[in-house]
N, C-alpha and C. Protein backbone atom coordinates (compact mmCIF):
# COMPACT_ATOMS: atom_id res chain seq x y z
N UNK A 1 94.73 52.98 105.42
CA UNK A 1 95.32 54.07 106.19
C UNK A 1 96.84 54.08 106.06
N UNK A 2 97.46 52.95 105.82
CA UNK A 2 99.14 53.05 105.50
C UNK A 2 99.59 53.62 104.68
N UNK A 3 98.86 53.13 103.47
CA UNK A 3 99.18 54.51 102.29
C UNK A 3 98.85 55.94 102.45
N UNK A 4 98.00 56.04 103.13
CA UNK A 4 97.43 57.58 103.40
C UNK A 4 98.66 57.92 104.22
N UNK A 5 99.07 57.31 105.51
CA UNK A 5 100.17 57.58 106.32
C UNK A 5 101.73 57.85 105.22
N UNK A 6 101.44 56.90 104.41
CA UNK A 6 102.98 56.87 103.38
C UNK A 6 102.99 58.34 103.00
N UNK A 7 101.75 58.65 102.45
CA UNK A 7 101.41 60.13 101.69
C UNK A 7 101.91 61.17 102.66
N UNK A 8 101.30 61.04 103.64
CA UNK A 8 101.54 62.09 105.02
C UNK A 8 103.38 61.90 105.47
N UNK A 9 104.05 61.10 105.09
CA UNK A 9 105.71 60.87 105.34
C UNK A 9 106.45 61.45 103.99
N UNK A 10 105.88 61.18 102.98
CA UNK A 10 106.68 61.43 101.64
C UNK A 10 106.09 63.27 101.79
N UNK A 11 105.16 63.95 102.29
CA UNK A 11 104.66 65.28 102.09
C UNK A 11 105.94 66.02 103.23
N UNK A 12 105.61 65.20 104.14
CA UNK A 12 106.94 65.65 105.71
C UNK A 12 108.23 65.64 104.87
N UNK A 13 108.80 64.88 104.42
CA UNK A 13 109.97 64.46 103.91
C UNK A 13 110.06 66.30 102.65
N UNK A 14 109.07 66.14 101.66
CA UNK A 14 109.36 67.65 100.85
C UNK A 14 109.23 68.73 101.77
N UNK A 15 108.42 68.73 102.73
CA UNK A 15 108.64 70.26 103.21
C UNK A 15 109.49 70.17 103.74
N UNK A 16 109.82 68.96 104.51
CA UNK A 16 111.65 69.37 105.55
C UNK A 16 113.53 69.73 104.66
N UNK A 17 112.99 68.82 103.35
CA UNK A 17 113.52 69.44 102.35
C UNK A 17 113.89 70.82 101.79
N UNK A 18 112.46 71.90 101.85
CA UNK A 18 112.34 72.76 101.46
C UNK A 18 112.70 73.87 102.19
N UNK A 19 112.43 73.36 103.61
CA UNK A 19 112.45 74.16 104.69
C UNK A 19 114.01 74.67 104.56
N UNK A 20 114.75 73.40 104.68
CA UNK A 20 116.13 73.21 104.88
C UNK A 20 116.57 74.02 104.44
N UNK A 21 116.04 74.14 103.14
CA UNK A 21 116.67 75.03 101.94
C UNK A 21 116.45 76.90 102.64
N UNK A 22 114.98 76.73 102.61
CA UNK A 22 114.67 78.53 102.83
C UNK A 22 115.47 78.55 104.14
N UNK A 23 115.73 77.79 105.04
CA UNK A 23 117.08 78.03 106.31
C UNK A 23 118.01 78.94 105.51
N UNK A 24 119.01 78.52 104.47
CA UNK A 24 119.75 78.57 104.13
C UNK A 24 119.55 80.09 103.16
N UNK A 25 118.73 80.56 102.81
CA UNK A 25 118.31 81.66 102.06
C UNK A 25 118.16 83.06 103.36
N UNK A 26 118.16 82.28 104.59
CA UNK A 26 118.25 83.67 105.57
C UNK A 26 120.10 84.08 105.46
N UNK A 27 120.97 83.15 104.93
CA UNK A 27 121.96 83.55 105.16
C UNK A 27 122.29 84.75 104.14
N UNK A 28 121.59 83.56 102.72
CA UNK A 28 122.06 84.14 101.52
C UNK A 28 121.21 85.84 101.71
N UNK A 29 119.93 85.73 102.39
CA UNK A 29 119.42 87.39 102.50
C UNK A 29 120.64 88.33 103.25
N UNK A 30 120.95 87.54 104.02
CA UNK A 30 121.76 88.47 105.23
C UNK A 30 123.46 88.73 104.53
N UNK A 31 123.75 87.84 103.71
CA UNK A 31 124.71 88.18 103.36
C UNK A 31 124.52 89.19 101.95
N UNK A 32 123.74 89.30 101.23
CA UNK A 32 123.39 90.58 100.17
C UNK A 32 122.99 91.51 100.99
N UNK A 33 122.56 91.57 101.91
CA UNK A 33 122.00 93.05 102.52
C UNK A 33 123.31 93.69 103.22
N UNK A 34 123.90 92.96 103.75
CA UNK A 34 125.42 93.20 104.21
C UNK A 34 126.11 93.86 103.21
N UNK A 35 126.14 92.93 102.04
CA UNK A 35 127.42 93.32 101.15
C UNK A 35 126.26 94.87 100.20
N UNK A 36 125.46 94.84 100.25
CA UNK A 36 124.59 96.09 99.58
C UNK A 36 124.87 96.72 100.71
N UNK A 37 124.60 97.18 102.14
CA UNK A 37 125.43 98.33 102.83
C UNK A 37 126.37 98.43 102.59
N UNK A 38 127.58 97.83 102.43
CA UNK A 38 129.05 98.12 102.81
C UNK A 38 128.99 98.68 100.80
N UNK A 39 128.62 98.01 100.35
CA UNK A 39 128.54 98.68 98.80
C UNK A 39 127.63 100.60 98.61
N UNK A 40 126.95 100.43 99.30
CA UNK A 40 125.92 101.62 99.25
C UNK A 40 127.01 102.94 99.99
N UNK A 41 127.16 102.25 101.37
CA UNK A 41 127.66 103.76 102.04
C UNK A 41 129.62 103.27 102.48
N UNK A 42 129.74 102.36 101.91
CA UNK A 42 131.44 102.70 101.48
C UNK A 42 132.20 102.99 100.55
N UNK A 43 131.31 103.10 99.64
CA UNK A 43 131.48 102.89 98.04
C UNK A 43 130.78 103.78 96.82
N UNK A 44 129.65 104.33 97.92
CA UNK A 44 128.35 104.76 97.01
C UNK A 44 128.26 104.39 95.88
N UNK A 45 127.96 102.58 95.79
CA UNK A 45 127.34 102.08 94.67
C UNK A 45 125.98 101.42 95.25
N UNK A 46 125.34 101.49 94.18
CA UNK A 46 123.71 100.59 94.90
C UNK A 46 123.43 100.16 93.65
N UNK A 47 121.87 99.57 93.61
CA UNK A 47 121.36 98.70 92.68
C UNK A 47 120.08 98.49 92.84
N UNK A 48 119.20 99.12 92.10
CA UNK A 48 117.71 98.58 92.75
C UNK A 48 117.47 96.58 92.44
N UNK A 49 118.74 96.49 91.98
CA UNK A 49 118.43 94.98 91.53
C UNK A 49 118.49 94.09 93.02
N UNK A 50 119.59 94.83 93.60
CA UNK A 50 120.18 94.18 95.21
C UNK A 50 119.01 94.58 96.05
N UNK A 51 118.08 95.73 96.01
CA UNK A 51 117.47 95.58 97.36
C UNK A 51 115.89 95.12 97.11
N UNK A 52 115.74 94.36 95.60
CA UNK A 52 114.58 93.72 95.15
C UNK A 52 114.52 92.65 95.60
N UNK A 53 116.44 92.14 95.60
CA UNK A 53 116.54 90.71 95.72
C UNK A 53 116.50 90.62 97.17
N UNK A 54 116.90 91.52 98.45
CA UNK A 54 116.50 91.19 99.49
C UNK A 54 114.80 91.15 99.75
N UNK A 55 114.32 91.66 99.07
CA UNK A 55 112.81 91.50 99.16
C UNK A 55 112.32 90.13 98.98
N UNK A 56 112.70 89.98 97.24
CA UNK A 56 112.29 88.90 96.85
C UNK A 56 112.67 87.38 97.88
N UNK A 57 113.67 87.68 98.48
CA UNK A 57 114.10 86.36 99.57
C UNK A 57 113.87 86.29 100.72
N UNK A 58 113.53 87.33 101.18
CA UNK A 58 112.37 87.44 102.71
C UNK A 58 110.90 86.93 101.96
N UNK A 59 110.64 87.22 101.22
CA UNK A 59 109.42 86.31 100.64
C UNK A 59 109.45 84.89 100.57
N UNK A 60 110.86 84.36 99.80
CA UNK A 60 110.95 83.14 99.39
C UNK A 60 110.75 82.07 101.17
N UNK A 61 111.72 82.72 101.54
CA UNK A 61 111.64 82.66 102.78
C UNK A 61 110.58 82.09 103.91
N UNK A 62 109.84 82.55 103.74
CA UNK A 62 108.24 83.05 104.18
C UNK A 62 107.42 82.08 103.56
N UNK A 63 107.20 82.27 102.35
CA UNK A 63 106.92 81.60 101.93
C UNK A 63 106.93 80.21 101.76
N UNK A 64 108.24 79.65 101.14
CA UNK A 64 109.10 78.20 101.12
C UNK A 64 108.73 77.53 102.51
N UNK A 65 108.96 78.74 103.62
CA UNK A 65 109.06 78.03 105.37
C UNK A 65 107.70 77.58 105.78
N UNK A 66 106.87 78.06 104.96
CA UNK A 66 105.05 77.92 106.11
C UNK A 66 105.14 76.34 106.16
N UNK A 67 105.26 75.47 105.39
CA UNK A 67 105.01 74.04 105.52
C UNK A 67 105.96 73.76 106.14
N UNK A 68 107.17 73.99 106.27
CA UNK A 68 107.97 73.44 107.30
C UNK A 68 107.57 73.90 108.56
N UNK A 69 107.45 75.39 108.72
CA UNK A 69 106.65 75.57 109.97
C UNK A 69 105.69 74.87 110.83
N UNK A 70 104.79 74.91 109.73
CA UNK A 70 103.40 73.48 109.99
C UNK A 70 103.77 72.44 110.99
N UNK A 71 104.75 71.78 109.73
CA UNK A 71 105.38 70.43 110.38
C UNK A 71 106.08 70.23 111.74
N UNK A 72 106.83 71.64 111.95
CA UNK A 72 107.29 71.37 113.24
C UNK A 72 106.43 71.96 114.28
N UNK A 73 105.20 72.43 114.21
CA UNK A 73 104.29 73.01 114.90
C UNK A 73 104.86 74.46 115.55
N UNK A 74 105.40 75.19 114.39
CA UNK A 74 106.13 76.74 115.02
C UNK A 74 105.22 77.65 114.37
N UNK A 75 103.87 77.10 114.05
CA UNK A 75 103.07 78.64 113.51
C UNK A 75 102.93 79.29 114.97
N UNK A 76 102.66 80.36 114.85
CA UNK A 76 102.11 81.14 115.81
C UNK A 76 100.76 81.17 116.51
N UNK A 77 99.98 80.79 117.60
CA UNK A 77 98.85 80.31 117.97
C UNK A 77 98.16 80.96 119.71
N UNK A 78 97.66 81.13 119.82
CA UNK A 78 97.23 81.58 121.61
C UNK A 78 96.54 79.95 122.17
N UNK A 79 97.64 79.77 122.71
CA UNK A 79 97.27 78.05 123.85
C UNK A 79 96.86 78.09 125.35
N UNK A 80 96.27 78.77 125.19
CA UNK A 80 95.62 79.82 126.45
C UNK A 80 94.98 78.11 126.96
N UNK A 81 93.83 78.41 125.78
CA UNK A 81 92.97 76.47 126.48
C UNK A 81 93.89 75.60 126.15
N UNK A 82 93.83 75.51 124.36
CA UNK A 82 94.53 74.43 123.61
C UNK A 82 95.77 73.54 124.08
N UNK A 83 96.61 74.57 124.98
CA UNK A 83 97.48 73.58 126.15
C UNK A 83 96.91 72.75 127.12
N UNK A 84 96.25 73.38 127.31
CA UNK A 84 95.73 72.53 128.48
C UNK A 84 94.54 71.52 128.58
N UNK A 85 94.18 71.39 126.97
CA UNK A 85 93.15 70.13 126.71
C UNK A 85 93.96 68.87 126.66
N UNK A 86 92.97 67.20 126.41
CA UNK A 86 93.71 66.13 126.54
C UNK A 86 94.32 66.29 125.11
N UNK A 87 95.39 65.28 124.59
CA UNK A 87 95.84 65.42 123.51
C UNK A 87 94.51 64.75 122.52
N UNK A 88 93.35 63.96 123.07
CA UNK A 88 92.60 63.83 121.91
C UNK A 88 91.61 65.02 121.14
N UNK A 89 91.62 66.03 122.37
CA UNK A 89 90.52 66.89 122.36
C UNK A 89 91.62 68.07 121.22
N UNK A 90 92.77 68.04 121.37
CA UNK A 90 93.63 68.68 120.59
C UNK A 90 93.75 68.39 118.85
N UNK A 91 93.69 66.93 118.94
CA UNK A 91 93.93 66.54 117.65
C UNK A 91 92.15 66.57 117.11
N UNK A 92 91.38 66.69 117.57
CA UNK A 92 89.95 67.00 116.81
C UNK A 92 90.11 68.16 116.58
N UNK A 93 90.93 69.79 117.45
CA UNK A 93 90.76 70.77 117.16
C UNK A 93 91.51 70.80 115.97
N UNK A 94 92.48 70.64 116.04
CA UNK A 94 94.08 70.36 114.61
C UNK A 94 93.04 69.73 113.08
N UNK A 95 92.11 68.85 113.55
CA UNK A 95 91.56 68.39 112.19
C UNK A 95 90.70 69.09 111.43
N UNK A 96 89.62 69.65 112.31
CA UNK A 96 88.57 70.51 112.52
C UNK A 96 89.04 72.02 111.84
N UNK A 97 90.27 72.31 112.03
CA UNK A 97 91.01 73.61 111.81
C UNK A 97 91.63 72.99 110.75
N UNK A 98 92.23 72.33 110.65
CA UNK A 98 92.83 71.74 108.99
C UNK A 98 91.83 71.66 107.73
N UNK A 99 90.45 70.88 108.20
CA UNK A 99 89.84 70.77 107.14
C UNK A 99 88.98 71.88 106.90
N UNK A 100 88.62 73.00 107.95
CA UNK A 100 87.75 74.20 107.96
C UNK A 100 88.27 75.20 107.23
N UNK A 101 89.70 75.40 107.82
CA UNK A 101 90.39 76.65 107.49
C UNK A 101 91.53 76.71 106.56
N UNK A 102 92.60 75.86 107.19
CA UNK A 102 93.88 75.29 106.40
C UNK A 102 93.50 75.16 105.18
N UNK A 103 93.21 73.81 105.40
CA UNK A 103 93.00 73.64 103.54
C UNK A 103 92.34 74.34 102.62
N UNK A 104 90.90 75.11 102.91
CA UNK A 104 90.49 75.64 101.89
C UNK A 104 90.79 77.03 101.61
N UNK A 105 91.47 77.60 102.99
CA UNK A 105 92.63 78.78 102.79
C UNK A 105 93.65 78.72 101.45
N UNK A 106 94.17 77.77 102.04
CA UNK A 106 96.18 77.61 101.57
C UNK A 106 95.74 77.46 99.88
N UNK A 107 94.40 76.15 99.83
CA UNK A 107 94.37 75.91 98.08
C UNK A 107 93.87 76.76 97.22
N UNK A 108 92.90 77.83 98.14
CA UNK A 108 92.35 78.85 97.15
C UNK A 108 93.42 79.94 96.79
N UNK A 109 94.34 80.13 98.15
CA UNK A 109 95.21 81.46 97.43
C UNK A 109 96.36 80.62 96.87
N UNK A 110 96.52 79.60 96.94
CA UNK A 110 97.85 78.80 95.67
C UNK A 110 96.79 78.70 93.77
N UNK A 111 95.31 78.70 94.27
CA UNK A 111 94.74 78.19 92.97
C UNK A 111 94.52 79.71 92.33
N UNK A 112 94.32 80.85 93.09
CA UNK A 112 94.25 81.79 92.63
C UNK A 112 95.39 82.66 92.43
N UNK A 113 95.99 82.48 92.73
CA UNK A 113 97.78 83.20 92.72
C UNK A 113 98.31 82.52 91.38
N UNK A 114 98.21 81.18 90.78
CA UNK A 114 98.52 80.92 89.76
C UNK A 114 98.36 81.64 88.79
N UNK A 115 96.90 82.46 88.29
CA UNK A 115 97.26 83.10 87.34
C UNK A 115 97.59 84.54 87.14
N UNK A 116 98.11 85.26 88.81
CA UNK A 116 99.43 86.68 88.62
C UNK A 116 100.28 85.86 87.76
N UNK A 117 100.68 84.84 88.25
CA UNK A 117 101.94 84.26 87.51
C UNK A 117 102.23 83.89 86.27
N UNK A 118 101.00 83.69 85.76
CA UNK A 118 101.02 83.17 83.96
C UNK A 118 101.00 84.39 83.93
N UNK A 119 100.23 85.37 84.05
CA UNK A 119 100.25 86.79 83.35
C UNK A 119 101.38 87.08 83.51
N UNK A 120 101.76 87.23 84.65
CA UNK A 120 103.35 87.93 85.05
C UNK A 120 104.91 87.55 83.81
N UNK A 121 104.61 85.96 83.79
CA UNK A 121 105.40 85.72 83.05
C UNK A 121 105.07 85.58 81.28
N UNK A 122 103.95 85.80 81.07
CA UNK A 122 103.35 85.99 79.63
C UNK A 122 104.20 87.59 79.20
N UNK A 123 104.21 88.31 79.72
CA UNK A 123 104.16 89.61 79.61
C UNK A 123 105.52 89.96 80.16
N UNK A 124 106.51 89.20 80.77
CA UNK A 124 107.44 89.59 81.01
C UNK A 124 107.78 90.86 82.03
N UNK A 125 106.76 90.66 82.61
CA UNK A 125 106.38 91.62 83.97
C UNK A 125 107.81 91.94 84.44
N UNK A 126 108.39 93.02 84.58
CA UNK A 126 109.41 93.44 85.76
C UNK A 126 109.65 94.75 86.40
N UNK A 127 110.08 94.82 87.37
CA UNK A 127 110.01 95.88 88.43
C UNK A 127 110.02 97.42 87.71
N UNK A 128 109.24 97.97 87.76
CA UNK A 128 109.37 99.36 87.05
C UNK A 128 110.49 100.89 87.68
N UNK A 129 111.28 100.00 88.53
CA UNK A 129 112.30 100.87 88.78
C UNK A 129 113.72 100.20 88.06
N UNK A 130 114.42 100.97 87.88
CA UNK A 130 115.48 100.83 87.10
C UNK A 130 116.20 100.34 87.78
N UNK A 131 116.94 99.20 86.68
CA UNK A 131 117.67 97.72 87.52
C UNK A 131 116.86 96.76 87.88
N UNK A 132 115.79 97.04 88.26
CA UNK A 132 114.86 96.40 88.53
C UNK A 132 114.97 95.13 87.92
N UNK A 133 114.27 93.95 88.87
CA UNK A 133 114.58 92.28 88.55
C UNK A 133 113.17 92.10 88.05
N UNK A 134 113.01 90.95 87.04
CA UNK A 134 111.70 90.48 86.88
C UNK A 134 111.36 90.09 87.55
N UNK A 135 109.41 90.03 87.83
CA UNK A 135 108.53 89.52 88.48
C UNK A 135 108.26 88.11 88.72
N UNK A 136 108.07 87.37 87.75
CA UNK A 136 107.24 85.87 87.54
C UNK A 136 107.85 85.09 88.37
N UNK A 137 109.35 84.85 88.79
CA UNK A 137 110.01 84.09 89.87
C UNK A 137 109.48 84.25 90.69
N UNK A 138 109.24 85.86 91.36
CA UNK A 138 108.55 85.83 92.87
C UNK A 138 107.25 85.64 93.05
N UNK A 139 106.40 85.82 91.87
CA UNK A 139 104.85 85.61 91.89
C UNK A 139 104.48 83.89 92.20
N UNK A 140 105.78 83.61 91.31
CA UNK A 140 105.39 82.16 91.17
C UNK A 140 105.78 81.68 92.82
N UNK A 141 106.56 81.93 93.48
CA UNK A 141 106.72 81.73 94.89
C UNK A 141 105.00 81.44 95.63
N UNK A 142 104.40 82.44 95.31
CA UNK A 142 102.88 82.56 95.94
C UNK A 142 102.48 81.04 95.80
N UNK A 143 101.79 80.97 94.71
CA UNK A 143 101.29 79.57 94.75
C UNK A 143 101.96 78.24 95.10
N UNK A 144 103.41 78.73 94.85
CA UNK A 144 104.57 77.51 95.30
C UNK A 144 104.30 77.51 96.43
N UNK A 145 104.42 78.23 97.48
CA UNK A 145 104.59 78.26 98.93
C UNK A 145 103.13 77.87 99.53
N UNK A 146 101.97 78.60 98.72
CA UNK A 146 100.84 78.31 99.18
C UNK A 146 100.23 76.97 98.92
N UNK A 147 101.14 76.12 97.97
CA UNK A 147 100.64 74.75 97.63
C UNK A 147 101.50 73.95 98.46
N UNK A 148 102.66 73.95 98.80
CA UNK A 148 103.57 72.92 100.27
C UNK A 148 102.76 73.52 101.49
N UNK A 149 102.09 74.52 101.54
CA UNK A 149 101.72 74.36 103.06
C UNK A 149 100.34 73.94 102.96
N UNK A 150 99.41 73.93 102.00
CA UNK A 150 97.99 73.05 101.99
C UNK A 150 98.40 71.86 101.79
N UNK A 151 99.88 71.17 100.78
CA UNK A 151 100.46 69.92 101.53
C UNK A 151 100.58 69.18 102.70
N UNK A 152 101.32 70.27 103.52
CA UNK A 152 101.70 69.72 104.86
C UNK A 152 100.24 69.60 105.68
N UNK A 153 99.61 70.54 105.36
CA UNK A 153 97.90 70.80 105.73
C UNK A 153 97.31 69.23 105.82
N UNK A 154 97.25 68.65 104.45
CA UNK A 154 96.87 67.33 104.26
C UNK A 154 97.51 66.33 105.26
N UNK A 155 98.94 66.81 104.96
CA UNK A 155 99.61 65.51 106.11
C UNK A 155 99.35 65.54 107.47
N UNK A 156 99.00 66.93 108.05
CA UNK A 156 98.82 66.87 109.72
C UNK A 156 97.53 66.45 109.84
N UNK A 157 96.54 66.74 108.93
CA UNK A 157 94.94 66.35 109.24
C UNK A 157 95.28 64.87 108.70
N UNK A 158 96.00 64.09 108.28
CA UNK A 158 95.80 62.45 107.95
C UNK A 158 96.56 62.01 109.43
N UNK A 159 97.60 63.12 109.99
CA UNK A 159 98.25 62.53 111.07
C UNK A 159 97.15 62.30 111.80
N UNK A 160 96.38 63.29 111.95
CA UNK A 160 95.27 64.08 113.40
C UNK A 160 94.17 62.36 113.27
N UNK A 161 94.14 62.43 111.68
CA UNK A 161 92.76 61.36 111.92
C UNK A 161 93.40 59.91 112.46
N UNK A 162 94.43 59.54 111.28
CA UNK A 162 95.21 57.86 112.21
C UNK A 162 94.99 58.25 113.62
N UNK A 163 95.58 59.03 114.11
CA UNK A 163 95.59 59.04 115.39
C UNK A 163 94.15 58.89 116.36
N UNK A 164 93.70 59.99 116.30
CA UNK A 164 92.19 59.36 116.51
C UNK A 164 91.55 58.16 115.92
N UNK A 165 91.38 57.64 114.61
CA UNK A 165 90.72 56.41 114.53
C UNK A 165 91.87 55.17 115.41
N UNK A 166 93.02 55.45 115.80
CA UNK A 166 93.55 54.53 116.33
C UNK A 166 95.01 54.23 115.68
N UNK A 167 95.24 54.19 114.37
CA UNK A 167 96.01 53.53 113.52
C UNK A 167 97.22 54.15 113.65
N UNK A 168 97.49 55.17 114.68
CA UNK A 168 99.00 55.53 114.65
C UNK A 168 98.98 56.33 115.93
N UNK A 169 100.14 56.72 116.24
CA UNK A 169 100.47 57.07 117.65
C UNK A 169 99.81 58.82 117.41
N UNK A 170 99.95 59.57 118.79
CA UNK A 170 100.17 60.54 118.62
C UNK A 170 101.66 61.40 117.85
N UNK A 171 101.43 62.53 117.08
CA UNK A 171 102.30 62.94 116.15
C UNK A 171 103.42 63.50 116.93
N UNK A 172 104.46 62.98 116.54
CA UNK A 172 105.58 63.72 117.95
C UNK A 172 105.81 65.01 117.94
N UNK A 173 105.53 65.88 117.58
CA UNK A 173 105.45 67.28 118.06
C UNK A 173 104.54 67.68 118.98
N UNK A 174 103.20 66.59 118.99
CA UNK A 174 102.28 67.02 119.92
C UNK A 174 102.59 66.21 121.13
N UNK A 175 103.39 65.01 120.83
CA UNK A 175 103.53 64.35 122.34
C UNK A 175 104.57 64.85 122.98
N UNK A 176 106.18 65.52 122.40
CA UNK A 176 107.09 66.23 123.32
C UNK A 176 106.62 67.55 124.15
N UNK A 177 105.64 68.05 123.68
CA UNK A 177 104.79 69.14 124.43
C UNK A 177 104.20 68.90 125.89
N UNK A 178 103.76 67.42 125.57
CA UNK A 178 102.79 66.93 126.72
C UNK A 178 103.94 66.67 127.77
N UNK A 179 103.86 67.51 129.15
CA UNK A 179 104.46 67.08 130.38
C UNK A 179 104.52 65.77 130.55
């Protein structure tokens, strides 16, 4: 179980990495969408290249963030019961939902999204409006994003089980919750 736990720290460690990063891409969105207004209606210059790339980085975004999300337990959820069960009855639901849904969700659309992306980039796929940015960067996002969060997937269901078989504490996102 230590190595399994090592696995579940070195997986935490890349998505908080990654996360860090797509943080930093809300600026870089907010600062092109800024400088594309003040370019568009002070200037009347535009670019379908500039408002692809705000697309393309609300994706990256989105994308890049789900496993960091994971990790810090900020998906979106109704805790109507789920608050108010013991924390063991929680971490069977967390495993139960990891290995039911999570995982075979996150790996089928990362295993199937792989090949938009070979095509995309075989073919040199790009936006059919003029200026327009190529495709294959953002396609390839899909399976990128969809493969760190069936990552982090793995690491919270190895947290969920140590914890229940005994071999490690509860995961601290679920114990600062607990009153």
């Amino acid at each position: 179980m230590d190595r399994l736990l090592a696995l579940s720290r070195g997986i935490d460690a890349l998505n908080e990495r990654v996360g860090r990063l797509a943080i930093w891409l809300v600026l870089v969105a907010v600062l092109i969408s800024s400088g594309n207004a003040v370019s568009r209606y002070g200037f009347d210059l535009s670019s379908n290249a500039w408002l692809e790339i705000q697309w393309y980085l609300f994706a990256l975004i989105f994308l890049l963030g789900a496993g960091y999300t994971l990790r810090h337990n900020g998906h979106v959820r109704i805790d109507v019961i789920y608050g108010r069960l013991a924390p063991r009855t929680q971490a069977w639901i967390d495993l139960a939902g990891g290995l039911l849904f999570l995982l075979p969700m996150s790996g089928l659309i990362a295993w199937l999204s792989w090949t938009g992306f070979q095509d995309a980039y075989a073919i040199g796929e790009t936006s059919p409006d003029a200026g327009g940015l190529s495709r294959w960067p953002i396609r390839l996002a899909i399976p990128l994003g969809f493969a760190l969060l069936c990552l982090q997937g793995v690491s919270e269901t190895l947290k969920r089980a140590a914890f229940l078989t005994g071999h490690a504490p509860l995961p601290a996102e679920r114990a600062e919750e607990r009153p």
